[in-house]
C-alpha atoms as a PDB file:
ATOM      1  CA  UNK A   1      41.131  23.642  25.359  1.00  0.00           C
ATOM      2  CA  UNK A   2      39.510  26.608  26.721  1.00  0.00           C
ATOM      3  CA  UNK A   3      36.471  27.193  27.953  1.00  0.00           C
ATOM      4  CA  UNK A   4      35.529  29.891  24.691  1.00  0.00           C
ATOM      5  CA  UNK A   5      36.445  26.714  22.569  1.00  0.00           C
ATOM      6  CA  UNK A   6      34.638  24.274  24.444  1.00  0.00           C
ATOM      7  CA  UNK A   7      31.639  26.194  24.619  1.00  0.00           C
ATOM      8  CA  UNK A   8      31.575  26.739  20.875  1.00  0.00           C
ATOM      9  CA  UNK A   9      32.114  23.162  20.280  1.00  0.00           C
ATOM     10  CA  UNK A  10      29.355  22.119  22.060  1.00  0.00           C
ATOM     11  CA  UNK A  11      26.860  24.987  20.451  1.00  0.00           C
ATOM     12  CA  UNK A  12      27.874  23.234  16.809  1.00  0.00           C
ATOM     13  CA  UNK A  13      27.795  19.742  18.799  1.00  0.00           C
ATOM     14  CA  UNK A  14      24.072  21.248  19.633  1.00  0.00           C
ATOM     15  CA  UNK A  15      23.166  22.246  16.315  1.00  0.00           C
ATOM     16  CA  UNK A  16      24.734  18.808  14.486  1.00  0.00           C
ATOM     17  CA  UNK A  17      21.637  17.015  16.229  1.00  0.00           C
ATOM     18  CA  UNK A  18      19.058  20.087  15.418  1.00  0.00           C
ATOM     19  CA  UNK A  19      19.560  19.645  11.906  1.00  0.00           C
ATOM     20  CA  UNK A  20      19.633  15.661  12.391  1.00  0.00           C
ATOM     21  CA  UNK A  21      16.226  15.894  14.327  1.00  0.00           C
ATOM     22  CA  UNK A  22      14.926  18.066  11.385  1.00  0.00           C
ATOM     23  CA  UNK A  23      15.602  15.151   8.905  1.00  0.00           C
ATOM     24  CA  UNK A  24      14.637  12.438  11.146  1.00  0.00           C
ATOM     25  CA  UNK A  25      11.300  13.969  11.770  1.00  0.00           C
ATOM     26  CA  UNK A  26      10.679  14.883   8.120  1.00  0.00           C
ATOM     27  CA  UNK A  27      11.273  11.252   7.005  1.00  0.00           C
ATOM     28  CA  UNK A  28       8.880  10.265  10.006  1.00  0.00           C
ATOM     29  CA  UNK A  29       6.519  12.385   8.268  1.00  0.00           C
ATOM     30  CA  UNK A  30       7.052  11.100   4.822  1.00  0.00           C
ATOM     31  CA  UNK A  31       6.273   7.695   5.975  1.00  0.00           C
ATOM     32  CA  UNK A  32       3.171   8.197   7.380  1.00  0.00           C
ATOM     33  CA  UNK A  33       2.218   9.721   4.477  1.00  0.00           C
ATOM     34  CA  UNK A  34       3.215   6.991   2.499  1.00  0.00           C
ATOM     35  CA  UNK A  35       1.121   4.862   4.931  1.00  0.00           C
ATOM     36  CA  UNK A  36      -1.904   6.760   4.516  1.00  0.00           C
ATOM     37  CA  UNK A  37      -1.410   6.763   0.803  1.00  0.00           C
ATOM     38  CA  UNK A  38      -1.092   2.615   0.873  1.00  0.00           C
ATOM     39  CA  UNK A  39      -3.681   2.567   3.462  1.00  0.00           C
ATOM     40  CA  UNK A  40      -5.930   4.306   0.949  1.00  0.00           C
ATOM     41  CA  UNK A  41      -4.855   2.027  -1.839  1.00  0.00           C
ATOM     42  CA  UNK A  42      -5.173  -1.151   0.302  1.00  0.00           C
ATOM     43  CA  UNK A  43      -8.728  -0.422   0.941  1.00  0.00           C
ATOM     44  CA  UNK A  44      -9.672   0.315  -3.179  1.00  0.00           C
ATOM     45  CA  UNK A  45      -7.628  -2.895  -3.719  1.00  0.00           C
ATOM     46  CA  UNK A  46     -10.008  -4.975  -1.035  1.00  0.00           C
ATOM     47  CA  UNK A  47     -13.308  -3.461  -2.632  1.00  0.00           C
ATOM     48  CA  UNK A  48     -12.279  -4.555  -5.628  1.00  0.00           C
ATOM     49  CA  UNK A  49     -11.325  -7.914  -4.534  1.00  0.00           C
ATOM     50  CA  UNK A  50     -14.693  -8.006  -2.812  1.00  0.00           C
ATOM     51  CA  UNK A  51     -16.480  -6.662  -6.254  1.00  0.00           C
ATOM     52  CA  UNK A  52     -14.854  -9.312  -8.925  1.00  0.00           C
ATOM     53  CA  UNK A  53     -15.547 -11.925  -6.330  1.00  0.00           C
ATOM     54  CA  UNK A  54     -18.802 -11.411  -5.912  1.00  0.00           C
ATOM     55  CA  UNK A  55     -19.216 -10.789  -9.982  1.00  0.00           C
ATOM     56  CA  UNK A  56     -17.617 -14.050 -10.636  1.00  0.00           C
ATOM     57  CA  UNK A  57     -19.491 -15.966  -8.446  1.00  0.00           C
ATOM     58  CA  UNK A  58     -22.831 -14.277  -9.645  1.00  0.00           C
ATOM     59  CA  UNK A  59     -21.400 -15.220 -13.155  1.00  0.00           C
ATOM     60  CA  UNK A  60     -20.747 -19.204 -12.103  1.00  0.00           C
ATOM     61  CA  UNK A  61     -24.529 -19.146 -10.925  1.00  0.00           C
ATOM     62  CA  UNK A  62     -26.264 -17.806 -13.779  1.00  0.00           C
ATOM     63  CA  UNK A  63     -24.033 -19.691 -16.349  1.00  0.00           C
ATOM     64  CA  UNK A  64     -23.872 -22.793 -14.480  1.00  0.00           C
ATOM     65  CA  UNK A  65     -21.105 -25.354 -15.347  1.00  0.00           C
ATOM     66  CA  UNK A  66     -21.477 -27.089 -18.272  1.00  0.00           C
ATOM     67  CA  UNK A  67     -22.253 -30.166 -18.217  1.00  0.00           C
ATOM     68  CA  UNK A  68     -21.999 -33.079 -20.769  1.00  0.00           C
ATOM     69  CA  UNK A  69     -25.174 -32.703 -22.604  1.00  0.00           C
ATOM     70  CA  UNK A  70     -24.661 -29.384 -23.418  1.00  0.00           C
ATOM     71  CA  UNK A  71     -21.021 -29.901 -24.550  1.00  0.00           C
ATOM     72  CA  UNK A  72     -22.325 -32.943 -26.764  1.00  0.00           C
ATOM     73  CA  UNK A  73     -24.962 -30.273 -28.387  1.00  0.00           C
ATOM     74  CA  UNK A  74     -22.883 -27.757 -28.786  1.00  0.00           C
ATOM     75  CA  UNK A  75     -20.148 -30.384 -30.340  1.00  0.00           C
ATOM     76  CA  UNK A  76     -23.647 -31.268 -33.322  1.00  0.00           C
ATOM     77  CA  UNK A  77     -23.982 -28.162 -33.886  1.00  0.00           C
ATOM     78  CA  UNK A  78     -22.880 -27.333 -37.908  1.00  0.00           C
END
């Protein structure tokens, strides 16, 4: 091999991993978009959680649970 063809083979050696860095750091990049994005989700999801939990439970107090009596009144009812 001589030394013309070695050096050329290690300039397209050199560019092999340029391009391979390129993609490598453009799929890093996608994923921490993708993070922020489910980050961003995760936190909507939780203050929802919180809201419906809090709704229920302010739901079960003013409601109460029914007791006996007011399933036998409800059962004389016509």
């Amino acid at each position: 091999m001589t030394v013309t063809r070695a050096l050329e083979a290690t300039r397209k050696e050199a560019e092999r991993w340029r391009h391979r860095e390129k993609r490598l750091l453009e799929a890093m990049r996608n994923v921490d978009e993708e993070r922020h994005r489910l980050d961003d989700e995760l936190v909507k999801v939780e203050q929802q959680l919180t809201y419906y939990d809090s709704l229920t439970r302010d739901m079960k107090r003013e409601l109460g649970r029914p007791g006996l009596s007011s399933l036998l009144s409800s059962l004389r009812r016509p």
